[in-house]
Protein backbone atom coordinates (compact mmCIF):
# COMPACT_ATOMS: atom_id res chain seq x y z
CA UNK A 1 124.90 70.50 -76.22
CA UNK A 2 126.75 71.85 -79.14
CA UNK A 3 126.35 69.55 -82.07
CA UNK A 4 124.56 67.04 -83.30
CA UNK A 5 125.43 64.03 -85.53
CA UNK A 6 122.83 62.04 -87.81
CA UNK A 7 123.16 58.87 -89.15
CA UNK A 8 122.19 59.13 -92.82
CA UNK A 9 120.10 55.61 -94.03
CA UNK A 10 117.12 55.02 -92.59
CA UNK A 11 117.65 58.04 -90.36
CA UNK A 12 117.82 60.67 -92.51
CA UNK A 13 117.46 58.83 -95.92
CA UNK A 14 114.62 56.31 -96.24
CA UNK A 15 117.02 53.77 -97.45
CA UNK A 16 115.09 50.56 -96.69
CA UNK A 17 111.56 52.52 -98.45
CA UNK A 18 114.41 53.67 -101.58
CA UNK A 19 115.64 49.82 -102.39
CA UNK A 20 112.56 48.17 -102.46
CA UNK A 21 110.91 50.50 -104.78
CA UNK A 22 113.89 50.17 -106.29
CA UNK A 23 114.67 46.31 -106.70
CA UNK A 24 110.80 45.64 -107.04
CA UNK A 25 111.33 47.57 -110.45
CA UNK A 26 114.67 45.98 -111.43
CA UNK A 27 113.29 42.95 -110.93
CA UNK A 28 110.80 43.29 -113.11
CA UNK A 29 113.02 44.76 -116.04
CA UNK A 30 114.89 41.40 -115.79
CA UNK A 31 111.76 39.92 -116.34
CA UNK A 32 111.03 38.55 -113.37
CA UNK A 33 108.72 38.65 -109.92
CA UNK A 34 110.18 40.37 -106.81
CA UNK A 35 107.70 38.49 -104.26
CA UNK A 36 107.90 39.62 -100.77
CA UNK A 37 110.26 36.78 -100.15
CA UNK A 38 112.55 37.62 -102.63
CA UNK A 39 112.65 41.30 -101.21
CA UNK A 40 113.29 40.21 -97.74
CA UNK A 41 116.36 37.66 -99.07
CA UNK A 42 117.78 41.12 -100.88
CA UNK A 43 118.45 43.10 -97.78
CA UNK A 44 119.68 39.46 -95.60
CA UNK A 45 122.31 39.27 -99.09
CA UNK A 46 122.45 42.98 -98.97
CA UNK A 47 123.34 43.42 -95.15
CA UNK A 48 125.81 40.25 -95.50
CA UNK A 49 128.11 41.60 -98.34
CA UNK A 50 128.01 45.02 -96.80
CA UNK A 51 129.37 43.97 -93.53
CA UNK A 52 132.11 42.17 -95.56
CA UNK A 53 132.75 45.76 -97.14
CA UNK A 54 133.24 47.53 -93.89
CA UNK A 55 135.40 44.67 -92.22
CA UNK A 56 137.61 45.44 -95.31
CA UNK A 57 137.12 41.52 -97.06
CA UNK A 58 135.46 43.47 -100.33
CA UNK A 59 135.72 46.71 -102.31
CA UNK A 60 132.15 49.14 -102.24
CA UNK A 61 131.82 47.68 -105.87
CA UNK A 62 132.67 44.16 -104.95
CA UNK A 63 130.01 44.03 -102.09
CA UNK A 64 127.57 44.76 -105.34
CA UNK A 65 129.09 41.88 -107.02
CA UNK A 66 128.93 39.74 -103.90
CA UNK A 67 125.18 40.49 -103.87
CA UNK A 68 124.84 39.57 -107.61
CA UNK A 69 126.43 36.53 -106.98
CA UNK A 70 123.98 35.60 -104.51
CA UNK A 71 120.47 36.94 -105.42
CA UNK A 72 120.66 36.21 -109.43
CA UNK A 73 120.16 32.41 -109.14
CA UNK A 74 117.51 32.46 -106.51
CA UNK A 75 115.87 34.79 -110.05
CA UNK A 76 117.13 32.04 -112.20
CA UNK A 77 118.72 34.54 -113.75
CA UNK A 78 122.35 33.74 -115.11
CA UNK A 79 125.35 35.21 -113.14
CA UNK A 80 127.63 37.15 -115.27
CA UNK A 81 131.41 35.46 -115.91
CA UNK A 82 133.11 38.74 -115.97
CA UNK A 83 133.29 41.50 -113.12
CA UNK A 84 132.36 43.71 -116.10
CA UNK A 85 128.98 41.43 -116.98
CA UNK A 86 127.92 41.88 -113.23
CA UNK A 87 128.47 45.53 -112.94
CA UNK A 88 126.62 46.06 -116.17
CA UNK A 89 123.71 44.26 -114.62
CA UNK A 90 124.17 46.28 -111.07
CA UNK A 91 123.83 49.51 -113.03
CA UNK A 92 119.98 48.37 -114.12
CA UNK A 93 119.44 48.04 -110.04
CA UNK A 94 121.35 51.43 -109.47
CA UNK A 95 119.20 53.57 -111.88
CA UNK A 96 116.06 52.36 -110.20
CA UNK A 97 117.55 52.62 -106.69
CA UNK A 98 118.53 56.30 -107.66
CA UNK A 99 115.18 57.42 -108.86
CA UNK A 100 113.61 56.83 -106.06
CA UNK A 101 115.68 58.35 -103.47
CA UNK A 102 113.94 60.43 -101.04
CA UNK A 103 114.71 61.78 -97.33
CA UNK A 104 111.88 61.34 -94.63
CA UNK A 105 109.06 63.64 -94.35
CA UNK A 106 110.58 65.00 -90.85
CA UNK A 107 114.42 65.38 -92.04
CA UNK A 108 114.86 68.45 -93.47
CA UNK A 109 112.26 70.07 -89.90
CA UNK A 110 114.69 68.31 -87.64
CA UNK A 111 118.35 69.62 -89.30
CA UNK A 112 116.79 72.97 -89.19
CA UNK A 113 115.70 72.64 -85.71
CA UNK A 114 119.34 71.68 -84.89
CA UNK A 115 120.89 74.36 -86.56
CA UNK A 116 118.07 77.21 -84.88
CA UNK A 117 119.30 76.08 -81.53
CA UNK A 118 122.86 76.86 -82.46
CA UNK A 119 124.27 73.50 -82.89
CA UNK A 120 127.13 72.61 -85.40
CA UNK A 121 124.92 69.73 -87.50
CA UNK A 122 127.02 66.47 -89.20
CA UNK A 123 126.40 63.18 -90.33
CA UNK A 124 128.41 59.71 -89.85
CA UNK A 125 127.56 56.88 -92.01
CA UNK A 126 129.29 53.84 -93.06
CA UNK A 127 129.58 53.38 -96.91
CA UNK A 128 130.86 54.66 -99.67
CA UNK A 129 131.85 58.38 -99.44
CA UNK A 130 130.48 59.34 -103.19
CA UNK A 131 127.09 57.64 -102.66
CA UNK A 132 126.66 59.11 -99.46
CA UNK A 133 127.31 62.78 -100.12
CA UNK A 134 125.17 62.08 -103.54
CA UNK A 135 122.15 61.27 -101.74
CA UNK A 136 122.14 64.20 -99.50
CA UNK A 137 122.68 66.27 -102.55
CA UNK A 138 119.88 64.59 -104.43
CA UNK A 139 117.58 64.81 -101.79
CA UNK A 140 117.87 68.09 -100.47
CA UNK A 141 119.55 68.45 -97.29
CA UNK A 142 123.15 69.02 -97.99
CA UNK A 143 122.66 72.42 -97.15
CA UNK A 144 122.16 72.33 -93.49
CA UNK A 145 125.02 70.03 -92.81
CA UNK A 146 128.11 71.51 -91.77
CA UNK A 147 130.40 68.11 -91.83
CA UNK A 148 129.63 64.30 -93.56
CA UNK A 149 131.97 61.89 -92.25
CA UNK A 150 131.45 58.13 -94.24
CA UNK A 151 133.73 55.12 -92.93
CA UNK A 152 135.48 54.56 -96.73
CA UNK A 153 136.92 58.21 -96.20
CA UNK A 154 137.47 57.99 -92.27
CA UNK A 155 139.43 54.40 -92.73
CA UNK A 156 137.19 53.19 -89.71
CA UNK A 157 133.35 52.37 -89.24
CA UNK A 158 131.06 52.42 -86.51
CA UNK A 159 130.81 51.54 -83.94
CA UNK A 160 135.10 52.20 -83.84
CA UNK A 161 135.24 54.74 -81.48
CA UNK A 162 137.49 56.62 -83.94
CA UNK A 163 134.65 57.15 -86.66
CA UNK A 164 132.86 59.08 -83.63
CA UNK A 165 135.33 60.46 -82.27
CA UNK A 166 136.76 62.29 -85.54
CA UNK A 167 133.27 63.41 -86.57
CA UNK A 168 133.57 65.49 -82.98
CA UNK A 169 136.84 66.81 -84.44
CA UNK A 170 135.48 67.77 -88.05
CA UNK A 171 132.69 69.46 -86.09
CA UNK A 172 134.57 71.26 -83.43
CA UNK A 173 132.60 69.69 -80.43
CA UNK A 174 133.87 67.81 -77.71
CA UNK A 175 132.40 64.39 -77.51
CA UNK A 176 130.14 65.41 -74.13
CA UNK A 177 129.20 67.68 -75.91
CA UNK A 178 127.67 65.75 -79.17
CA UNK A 179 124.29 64.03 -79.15
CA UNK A 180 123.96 61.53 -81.79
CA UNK A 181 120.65 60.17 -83.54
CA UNK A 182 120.25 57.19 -85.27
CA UNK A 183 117.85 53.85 -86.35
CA UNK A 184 120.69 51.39 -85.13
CA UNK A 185 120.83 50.61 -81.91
CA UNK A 186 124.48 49.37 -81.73
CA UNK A 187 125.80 52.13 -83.82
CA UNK A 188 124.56 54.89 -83.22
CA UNK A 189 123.58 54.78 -79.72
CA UNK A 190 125.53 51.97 -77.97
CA UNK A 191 128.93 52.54 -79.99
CA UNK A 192 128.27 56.82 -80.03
CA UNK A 193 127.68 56.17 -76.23
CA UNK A 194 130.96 53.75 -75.60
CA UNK A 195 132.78 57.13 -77.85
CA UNK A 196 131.46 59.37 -75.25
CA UNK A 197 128.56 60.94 -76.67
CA UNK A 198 125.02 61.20 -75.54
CA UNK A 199 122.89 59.15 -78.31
CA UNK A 200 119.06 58.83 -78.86
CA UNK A 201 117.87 55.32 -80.95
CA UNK A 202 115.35 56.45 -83.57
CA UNK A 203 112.94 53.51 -83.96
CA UNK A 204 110.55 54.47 -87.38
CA UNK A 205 109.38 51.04 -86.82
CA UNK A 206 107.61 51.87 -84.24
CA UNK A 207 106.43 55.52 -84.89
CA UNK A 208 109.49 57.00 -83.80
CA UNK A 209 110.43 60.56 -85.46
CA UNK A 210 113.46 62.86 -85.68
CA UNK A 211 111.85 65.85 -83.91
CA UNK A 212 110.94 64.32 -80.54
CA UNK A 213 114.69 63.11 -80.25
CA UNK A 214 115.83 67.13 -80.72
C-alpha cells in the first residue's frame, strides 16, 4: 500500500455530532423547540436536497434553500419570499453549525499513523470545495493531508469511478495501490472497490474506529 484516502464527514469530521449541536441551537434562536423528531426530519430534508446538489438539479447554496423550504413550516416558522430572505436565515444555522465543528477523538492518531508508514494521505468528499477544505482547517488536520479532492471541484461524485480514480492521480498512487476508509458503505467501500481500490467501511455506530482500519 502506498496511500490512503479518507472520507471527510462522519469519517474524519463528526458531521452528524456538528449539525445537531448545531440546529438544536438555531432552533432555539428562532424561538422554537428542536424535539428529537424535528432533528431526525433535518438530516431526511438534509440528505434529500444534498443528493439533488450532487446529481447537479441545485447549486451548494440552493440545496440550503431547498432545506429551508422544507423544514421552516414543519417550525411554523415563515419561509422567506426572496432567495436573499432564506440565505439570511441559513446564515443563523451556519454560525451555530460552524462553532461546533470538531474532528473525532481518533482522527488526527490515524492520519499520523498513515503518514509514519510512508503513505501519501488524501481525502475525497462530496460537497462543496470551500466548506470542505474550511473544516479541515478549522479543525486541525489540514496539515497531514497531502491532497483534498471534493466532487464540486472534481465535476464528479462518488461513487463515479472518476472521483476515485483522480484522487489516485492527485496522490501519485495507482488505484491497487490505494486503500480507502470511510462511514458509507456504498461510497467509500463499494464504489472505491468498483474504482479499483481496496476499501475498509468505518461503522462509529457500532464502535468502529479509524485506527483498527490502518
Amino acid at each position: 500500500m502506498k496511500g490512503v484516502v479518507f472520507d471527510l464527514d462522519d469519517t474524519l469530521f463528526d458531521h452528524s455530532g456538528c449539525a445537531e449541536v448545531g440546529l438544536r441551537g438555531w432552533v432555539a434562536d428562532l424561538g422554537r423547540t428542536a424535539t428529537d423528531e424535528l432533528v431526525a426530519r433535518w438530516f431526511v430534508i438534509e440528505q434529500d436536497c444534498f443528493d439533488r446538489f450532487l446529481a447537479g438539479e441545485l447549486t451548494h447554496v440552493g440545496q440550503r434553500r431547498c432545506r429551508l423550504r422544507a423544514f421552516l413550516p414543519l417550525l411554523g416558522v415563515e419561509v422567506p419570499a426572496t432567495d436573499a430572505g432564506l440565505d439570511a436565515v441559513f446564515e443563523g444555522y451556519l454560525a451555530r453549525y460552524r462553532q461546533s465543528w470538531a474532528a473525532y477523538p481518533d482522527a488526527r492518531a490515524a492520519l499520523e499513523v498513515a503518514r509514519g508508514n510512508g503513505w501519501r494521505v488524501g481525502v475525497l468528499t462530496n460537497g462543496s470545495t470551500v466548506q470542505q477544505n474550511a473544516k479541515l482547517r478549522a479543525i486541525g488536520l489540514a496539515d497531514l493531508i497531502d491532497v483534498v479532492c471534493v466532487s464540486e471541484q472534481l465535476g464528479v461524485s462518488k461513487p463515479a469511478p472518476e472521483a476515485y480514480l483522480r484522487t489516485c492521480q492527485a496522490l501519485g498512487v495507482l488505484p491497487a495501490e490505494t486503500l480507502m476508509i470511510g462511514d458509507n458503505l456504498e461510497l467509500d467501500v463499494i464504489g472505491a472497490q468498483a474504482a479499483g481500490l481496496s476499501a475498509r467501511h468505518l461503522d462509529r455506530r457500532s464502535g468502529g474506529t479509524l485506527l483498527e482500519l490502518i
